[in-house]
C-alpha atoms as a PDB file:
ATOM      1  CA  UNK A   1     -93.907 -91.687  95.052  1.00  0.00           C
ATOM      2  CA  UNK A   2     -93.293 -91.746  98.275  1.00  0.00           C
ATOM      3  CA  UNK A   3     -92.094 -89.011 100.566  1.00  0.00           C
ATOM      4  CA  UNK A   4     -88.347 -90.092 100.677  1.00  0.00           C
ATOM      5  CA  UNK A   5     -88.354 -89.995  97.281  1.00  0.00           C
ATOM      6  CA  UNK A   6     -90.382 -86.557  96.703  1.00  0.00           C
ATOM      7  CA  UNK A   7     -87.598 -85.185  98.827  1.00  0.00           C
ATOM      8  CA  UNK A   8     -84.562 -86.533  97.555  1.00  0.00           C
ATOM      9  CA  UNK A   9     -86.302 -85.215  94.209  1.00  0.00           C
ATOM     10  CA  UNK A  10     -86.524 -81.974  95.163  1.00  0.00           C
ATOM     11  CA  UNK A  11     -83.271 -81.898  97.000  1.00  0.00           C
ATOM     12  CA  UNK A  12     -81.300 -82.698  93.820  1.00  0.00           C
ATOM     13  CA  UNK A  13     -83.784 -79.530  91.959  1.00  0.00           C
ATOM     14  CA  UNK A  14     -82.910 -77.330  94.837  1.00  0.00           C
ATOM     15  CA  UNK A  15     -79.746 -76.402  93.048  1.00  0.00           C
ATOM     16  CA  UNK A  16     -80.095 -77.006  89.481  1.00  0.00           C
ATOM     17  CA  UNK A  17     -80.018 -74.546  86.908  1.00  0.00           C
ATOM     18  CA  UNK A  18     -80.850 -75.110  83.604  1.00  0.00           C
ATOM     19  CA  UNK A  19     -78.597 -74.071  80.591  1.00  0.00           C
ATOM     20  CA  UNK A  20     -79.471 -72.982  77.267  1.00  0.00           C
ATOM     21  CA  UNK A  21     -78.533 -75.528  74.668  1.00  0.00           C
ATOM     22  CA  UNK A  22     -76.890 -74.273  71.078  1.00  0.00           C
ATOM     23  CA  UNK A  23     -78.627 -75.386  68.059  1.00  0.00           C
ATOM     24  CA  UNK A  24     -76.365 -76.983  65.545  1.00  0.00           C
ATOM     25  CA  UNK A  25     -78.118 -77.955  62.424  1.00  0.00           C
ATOM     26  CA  UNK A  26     -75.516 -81.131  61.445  1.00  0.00           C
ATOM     27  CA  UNK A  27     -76.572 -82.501  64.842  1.00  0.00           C
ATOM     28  CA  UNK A  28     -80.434 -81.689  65.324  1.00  0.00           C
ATOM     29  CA  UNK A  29     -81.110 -82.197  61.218  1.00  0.00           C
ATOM     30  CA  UNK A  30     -81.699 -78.624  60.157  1.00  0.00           C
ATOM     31  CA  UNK A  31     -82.041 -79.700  56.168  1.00  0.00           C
ATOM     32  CA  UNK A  32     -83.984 -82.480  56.940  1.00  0.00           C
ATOM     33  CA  UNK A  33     -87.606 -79.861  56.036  1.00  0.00           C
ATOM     34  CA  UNK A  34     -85.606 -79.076  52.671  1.00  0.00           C
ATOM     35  CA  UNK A  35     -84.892 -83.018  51.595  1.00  0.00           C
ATOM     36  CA  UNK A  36     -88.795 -82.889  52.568  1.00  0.00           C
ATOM     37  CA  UNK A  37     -89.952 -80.172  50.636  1.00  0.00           C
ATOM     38  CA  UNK A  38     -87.916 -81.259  47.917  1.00  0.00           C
ATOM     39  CA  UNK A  39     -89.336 -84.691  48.023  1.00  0.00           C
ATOM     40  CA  UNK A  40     -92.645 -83.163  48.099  1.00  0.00           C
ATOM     41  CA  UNK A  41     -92.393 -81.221  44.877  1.00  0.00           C
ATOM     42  CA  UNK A  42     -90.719 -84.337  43.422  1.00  0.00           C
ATOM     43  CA  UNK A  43     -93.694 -86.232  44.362  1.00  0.00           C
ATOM     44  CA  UNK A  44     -96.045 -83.555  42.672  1.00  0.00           C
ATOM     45  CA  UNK A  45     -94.282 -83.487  39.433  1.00  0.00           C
ATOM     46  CA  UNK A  46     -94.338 -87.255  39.086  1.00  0.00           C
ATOM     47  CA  UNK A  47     -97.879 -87.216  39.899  1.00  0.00           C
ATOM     48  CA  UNK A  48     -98.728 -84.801  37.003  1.00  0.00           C
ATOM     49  CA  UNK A  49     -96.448 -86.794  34.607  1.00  0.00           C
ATOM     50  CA  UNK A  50     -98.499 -90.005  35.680  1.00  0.00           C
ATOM     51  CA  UNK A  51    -101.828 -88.252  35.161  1.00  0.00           C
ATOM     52  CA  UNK A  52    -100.917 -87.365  31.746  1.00  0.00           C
ATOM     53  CA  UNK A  53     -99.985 -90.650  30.602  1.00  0.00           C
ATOM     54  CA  UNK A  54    -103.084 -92.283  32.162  1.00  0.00           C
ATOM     55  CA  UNK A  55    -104.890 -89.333  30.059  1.00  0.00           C
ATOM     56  CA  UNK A  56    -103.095 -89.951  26.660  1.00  0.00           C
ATOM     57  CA  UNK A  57    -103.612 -94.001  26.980  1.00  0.00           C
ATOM     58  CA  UNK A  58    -107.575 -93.333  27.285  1.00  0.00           C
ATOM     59  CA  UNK A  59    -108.017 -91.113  24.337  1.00  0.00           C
ATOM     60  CA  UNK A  60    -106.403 -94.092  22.602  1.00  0.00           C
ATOM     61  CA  UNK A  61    -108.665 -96.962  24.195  1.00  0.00           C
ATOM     62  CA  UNK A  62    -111.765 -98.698  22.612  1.00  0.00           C
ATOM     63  CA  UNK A  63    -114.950 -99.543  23.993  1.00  0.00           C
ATOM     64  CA  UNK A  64    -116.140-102.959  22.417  1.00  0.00           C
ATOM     65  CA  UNK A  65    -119.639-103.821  22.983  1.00  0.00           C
END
């Protein structure tokens, strides 16, 4: 930057002042860790239901030789 620039800069700064922002959860996604969490456990129960099938279909398997 150059020094017209740094100044302008810090002549538009000179006079801001910053204002708090409200949080509103339909706007900033405030469920979107729930669908997440929700997927999660989802995820984990399907898991265990896929492990127990893959379990049950090797007790029934044969080894040929």
């Amino acid at each position: 930057m150059d020094a017209a620039n740094t100044k302008t800069l810090e002549e538009l700064l000179k006079n801001y002042t910053p204002e708090p922002l409200e949080y509103d959860p339909e706007i900033d996604g405030g469920d979107e860790f729930l669908i997440r969490d929700q997927l999660l456990e989802e995820k984990e129960r399907l898991k265990d239901v896929v492990t127990k099938l893959k379990e049950k279909q090797r007790e029934t398997r044969k080894v040929r030789r």
